[in-house]
PDB file of N, CA and C in Angstrom:
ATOM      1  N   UNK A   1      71.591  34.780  52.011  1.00  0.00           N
ATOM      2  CA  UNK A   1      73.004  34.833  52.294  1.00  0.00           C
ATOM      3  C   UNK A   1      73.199  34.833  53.812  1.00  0.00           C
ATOM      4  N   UNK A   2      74.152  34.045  54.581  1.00  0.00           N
ATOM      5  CA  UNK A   2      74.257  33.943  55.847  1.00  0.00           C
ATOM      6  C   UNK A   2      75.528  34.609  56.056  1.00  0.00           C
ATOM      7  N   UNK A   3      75.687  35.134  57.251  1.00  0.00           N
ATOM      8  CA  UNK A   3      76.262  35.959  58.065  1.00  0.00           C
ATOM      9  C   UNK A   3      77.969  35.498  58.007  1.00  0.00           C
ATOM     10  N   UNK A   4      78.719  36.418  58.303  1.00  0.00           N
ATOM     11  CA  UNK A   4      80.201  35.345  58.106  1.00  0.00           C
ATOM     12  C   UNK A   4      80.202  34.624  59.878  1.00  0.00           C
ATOM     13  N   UNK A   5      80.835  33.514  59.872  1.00  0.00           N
ATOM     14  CA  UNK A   5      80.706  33.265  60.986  1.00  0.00           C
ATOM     15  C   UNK A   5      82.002  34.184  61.983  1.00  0.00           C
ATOM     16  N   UNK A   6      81.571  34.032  63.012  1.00  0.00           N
ATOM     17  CA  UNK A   6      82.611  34.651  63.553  1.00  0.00           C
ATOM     18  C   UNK A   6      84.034  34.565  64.268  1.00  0.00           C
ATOM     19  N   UNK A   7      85.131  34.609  64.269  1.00  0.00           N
ATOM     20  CA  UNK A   7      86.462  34.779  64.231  1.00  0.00           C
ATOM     21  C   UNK A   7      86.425  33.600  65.230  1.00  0.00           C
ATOM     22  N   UNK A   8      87.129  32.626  65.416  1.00  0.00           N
ATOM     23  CA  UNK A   8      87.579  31.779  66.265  1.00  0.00           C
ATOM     24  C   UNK A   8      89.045  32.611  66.969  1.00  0.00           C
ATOM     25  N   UNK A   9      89.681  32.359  68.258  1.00  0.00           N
ATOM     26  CA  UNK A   9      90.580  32.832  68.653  1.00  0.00           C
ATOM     27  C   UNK A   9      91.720  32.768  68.073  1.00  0.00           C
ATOM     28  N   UNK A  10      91.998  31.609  67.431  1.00  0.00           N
ATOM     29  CA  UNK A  10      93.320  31.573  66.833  1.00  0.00           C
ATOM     30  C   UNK A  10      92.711  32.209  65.295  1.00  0.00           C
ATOM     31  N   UNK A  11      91.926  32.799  64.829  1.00  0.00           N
ATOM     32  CA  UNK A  11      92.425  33.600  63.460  1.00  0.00           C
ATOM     33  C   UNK A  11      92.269  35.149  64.326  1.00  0.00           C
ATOM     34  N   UNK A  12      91.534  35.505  65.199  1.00  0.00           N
ATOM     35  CA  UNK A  12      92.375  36.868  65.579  1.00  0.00           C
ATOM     36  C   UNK A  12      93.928  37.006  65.644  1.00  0.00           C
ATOM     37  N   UNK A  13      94.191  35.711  66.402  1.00  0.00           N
ATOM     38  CA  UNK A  13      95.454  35.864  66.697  1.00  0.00           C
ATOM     39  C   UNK A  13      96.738  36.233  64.896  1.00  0.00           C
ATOM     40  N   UNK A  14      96.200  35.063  64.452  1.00  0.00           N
ATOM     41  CA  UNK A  14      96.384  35.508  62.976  1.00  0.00           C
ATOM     42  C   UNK A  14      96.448  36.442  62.032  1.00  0.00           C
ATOM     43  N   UNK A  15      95.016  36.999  62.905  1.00  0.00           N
ATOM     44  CA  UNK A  15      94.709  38.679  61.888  1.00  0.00           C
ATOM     45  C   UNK A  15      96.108  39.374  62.589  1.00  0.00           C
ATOM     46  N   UNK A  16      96.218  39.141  63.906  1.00  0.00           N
ATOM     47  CA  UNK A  16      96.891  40.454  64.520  1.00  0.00           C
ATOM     48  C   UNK A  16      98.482  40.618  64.360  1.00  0.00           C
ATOM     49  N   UNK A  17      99.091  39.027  63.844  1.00  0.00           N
ATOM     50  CA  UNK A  17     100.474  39.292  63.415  1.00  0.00           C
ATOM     51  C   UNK A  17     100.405  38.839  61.884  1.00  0.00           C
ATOM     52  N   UNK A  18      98.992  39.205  61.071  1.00  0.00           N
ATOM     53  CA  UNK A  18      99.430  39.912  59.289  1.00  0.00           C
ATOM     54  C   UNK A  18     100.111  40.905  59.343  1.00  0.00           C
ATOM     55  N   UNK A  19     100.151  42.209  60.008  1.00  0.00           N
ATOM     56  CA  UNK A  19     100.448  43.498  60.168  1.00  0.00           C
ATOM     57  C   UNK A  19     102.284  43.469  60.431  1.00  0.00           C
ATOM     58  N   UNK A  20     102.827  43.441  59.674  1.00  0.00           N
ATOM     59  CA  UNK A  20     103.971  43.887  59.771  1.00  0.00           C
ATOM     60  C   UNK A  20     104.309  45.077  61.240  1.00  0.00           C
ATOM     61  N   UNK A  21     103.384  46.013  60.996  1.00  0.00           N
ATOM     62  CA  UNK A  21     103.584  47.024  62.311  1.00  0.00           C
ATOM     63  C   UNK A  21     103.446  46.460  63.508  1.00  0.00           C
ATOM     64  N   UNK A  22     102.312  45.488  63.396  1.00  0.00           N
ATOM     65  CA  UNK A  22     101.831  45.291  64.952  1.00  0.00           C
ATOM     66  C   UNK A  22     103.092  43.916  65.182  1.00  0.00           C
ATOM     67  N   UNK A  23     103.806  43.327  64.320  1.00  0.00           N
ATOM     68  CA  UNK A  23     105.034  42.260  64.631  1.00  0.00           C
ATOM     69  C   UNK A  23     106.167  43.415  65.285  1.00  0.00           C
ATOM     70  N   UNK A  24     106.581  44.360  64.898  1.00  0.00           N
ATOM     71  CA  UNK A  24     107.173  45.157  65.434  1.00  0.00           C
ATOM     72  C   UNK A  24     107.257  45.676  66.570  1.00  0.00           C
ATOM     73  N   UNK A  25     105.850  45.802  67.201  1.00  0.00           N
ATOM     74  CA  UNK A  25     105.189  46.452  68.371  1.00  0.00           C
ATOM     75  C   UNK A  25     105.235  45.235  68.786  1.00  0.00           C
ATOM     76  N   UNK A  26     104.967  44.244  68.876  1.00  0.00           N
ATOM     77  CA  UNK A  26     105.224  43.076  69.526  1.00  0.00           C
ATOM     78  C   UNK A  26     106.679  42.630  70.331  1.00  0.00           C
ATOM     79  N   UNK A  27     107.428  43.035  68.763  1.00  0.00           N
ATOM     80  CA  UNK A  27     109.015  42.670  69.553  1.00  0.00           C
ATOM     81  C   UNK A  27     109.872  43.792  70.145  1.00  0.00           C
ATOM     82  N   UNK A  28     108.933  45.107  70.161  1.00  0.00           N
ATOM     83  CA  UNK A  28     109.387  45.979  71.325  1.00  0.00           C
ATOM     84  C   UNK A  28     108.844  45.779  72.665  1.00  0.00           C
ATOM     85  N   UNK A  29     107.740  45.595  73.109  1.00  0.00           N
ATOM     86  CA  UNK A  29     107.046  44.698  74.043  1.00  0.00           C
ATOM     87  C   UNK A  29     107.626  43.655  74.328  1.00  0.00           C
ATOM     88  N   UNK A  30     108.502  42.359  73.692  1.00  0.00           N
ATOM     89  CA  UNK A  30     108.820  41.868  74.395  1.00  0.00           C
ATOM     90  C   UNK A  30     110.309  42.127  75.502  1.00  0.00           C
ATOM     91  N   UNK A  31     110.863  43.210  75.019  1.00  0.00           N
ATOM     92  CA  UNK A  31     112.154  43.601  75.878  1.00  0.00           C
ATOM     93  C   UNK A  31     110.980  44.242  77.373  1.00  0.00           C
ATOM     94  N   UNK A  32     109.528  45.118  77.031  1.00  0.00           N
ATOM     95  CA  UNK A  32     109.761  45.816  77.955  1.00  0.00           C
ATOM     96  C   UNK A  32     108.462  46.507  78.128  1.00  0.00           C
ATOM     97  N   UNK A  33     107.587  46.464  79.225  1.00  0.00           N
ATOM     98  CA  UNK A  33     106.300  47.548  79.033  1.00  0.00           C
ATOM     99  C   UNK A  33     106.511  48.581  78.488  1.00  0.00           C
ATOM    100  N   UNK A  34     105.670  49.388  77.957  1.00  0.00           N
ATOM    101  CA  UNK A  34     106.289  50.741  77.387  1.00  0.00           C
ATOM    102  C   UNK A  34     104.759  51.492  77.027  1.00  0.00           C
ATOM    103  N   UNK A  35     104.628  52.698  77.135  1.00  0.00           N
ATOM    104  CA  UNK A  35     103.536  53.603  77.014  1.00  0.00           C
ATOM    105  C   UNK A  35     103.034  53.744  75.659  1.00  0.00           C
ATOM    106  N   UNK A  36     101.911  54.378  75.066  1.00  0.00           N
ATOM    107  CA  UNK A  36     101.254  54.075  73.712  1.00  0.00           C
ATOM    108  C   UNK A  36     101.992  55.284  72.890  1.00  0.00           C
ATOM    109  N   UNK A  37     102.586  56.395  73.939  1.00  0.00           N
ATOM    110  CA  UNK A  37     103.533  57.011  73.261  1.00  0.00           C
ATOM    111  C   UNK A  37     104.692  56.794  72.957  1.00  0.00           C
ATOM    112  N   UNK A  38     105.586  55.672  73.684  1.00  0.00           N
ATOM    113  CA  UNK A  38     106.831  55.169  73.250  1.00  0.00           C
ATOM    114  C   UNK A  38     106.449  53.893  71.890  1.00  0.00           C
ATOM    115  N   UNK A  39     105.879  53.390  72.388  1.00  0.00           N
ATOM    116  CA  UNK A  39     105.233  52.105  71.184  1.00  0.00           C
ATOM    117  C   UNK A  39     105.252  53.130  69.815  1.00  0.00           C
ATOM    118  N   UNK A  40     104.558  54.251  70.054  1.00  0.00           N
ATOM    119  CA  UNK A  40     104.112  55.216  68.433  1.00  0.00           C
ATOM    120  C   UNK A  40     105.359  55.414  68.330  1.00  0.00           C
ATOM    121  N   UNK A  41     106.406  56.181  68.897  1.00  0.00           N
ATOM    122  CA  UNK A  41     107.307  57.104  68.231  1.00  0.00           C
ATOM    123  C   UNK A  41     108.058  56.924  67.178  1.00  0.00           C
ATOM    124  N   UNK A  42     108.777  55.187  66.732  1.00  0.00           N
ATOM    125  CA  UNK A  42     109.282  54.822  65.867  1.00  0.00           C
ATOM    126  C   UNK A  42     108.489  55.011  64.215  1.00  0.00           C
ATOM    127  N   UNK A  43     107.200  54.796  64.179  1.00  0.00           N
ATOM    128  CA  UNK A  43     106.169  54.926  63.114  1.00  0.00           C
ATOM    129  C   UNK A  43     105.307  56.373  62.906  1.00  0.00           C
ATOM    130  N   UNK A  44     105.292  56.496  61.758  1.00  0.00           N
ATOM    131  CA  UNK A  44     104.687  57.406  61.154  1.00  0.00           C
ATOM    132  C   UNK A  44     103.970  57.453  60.720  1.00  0.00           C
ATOM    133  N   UNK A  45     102.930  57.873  61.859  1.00  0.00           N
ATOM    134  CA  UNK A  45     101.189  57.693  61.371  1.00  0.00           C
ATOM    135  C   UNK A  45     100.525  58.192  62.695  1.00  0.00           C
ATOM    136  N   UNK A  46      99.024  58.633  62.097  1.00  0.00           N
ATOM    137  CA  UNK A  46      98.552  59.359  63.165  1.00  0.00           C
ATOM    138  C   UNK A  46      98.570  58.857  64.629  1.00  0.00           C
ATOM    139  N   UNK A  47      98.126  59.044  65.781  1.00  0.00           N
ATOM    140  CA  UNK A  47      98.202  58.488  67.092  1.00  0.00           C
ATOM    141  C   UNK A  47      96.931  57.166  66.977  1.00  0.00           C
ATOM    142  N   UNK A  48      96.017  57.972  66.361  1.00  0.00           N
ATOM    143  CA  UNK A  48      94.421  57.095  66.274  1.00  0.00           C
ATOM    144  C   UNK A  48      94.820  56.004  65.493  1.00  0.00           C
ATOM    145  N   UNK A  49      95.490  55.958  64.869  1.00  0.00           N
ATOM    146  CA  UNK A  49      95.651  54.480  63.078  1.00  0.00           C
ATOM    147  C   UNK A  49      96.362  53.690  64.438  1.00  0.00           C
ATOM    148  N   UNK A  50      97.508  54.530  65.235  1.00  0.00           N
ATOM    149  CA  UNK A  50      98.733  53.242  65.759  1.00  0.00           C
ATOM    150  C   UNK A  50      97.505  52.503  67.350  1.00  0.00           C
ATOM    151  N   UNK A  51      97.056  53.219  67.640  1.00  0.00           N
ATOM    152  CA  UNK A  51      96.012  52.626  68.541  1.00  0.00           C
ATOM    153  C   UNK A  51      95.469  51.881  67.910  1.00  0.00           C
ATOM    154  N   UNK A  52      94.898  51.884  66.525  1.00  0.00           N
ATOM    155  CA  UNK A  52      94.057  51.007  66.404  1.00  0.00           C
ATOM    156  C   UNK A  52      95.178  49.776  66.023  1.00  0.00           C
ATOM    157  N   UNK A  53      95.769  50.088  66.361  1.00  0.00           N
ATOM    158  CA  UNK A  53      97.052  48.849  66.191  1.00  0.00           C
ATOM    159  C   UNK A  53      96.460  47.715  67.392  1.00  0.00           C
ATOM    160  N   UNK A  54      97.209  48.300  68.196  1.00  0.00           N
ATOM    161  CA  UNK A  54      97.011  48.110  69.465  1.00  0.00           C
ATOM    162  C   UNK A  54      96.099  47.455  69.810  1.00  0.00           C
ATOM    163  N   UNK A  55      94.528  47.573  69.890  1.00  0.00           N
ATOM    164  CA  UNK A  55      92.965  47.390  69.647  1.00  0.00           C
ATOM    165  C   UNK A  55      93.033  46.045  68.931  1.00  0.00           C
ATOM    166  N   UNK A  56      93.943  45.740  67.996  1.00  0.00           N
ATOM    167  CA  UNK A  56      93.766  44.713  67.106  1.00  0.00           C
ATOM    168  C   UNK A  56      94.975  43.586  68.434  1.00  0.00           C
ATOM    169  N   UNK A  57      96.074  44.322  68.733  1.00  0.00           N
ATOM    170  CA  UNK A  57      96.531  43.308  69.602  1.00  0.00           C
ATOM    171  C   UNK A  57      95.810  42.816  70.811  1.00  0.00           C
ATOM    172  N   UNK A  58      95.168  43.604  71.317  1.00  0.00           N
ATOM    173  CA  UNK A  58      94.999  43.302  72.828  1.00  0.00           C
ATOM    174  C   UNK A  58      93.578  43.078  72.527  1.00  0.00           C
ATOM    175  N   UNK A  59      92.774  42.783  71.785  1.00  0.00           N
ATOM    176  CA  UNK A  59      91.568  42.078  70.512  1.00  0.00           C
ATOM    177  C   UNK A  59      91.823  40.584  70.777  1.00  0.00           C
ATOM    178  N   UNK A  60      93.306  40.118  70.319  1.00  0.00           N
ATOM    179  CA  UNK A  60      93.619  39.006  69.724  1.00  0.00           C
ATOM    180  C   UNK A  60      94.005  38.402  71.231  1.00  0.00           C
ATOM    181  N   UNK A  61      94.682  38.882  72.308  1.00  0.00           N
ATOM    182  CA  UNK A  61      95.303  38.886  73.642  1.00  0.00           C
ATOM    183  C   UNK A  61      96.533  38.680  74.078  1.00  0.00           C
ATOM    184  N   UNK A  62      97.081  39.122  72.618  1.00  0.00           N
ATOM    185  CA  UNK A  62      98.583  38.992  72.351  1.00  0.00           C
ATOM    186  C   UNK A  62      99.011  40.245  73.561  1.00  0.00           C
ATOM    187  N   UNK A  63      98.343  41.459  73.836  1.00  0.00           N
ATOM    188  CA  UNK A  63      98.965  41.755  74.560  1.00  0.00           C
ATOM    189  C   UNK A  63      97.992  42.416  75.484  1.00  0.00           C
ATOM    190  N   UNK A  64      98.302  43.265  76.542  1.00  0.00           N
ATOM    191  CA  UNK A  64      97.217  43.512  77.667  1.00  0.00           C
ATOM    192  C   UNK A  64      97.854  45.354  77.764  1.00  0.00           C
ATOM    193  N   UNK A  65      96.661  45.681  78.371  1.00  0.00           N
ATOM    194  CA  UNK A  65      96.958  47.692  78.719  1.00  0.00           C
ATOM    195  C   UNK A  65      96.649  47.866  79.900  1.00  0.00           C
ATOM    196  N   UNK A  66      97.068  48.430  80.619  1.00  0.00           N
ATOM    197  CA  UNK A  66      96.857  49.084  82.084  1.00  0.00           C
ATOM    198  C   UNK A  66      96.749  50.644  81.699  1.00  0.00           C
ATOM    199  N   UNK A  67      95.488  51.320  82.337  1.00  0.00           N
ATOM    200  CA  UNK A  67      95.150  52.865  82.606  1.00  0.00           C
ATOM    201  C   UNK A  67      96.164  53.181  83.243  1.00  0.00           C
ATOM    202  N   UNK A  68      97.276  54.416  83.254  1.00  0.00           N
ATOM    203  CA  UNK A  68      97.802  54.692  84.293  1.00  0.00           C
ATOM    204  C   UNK A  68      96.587  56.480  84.374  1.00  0.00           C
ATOM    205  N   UNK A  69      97.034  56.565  85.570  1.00  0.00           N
ATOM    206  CA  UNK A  69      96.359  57.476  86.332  1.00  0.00           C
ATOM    207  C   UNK A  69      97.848  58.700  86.912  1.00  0.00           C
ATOM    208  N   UNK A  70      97.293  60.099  85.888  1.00  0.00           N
ATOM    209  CA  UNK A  70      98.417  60.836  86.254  1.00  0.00           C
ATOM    210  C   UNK A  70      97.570  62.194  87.203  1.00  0.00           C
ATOM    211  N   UNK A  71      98.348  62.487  88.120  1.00  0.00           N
ATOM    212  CA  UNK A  71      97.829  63.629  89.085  1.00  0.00           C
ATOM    213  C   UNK A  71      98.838  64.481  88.820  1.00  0.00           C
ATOM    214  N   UNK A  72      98.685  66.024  89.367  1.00  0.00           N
ATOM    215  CA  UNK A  72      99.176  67.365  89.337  1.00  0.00           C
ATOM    216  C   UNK A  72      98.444  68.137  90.305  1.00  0.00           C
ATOM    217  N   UNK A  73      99.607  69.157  90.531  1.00  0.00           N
ATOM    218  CA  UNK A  73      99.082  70.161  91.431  1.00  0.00           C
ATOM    219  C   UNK A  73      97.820  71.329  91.342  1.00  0.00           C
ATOM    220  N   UNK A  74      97.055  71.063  92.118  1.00  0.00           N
ATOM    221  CA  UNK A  74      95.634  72.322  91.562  1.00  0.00           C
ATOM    222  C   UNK A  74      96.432  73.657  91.858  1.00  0.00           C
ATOM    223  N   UNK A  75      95.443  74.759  90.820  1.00  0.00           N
ATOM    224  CA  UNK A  75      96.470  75.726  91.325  1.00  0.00           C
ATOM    225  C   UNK A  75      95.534  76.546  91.810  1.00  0.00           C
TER     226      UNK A  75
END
C-alpha cells in the first residue's frame, strides 16, 4: 500500500474553506487585523480547537500571524 500523496496547494486551500468556522474567520479578517482573542470571542469552543482553526488557515496561506510582543513594569 503506498503512502497518500501529499496535498497540492490548492486542496489545502480547499481543506481550509470546508470549515464553515474558518469562512467566518475569514470574513472577519477581511474588514480588519484582529487578535486570536477577538477572532475566538464570537465561537464557542475551547481557545486550542479555534487555533487550530487558524493553523489550518495560515497552513493553506489564506492568512498570515504576526507575534506581538507585550512588556510591563518589573516590580
Amino acid at each position: 500500500m503506498s503512502a497518500a500523496p501529499a496535498l497540492q496547494p490548492i486542496d489545502s486551500v480547499f481543506r481550509a474553506l470546508a470549515d464553515p468556522t474558518r469562512r467566518q474567520v475569514l470574513e472577519r479578517l477581511s474588514e480588519s487585523p484582529a487578535s486570536v482573542s477577538e477572532l475566538a470571542a464570537p465561537f464557542a469552543m475551547a481557545l486550542p480547537s479555534f487555533v487550530e482553526h487558524l493553523s489550518v488557515l495560515e497552513g493553506s496561506g489564506l492568512v498570515s500571524s504576526k507575534k506581538m510582543v507585550s512588556f510591563g513594569m518589573q516590580n
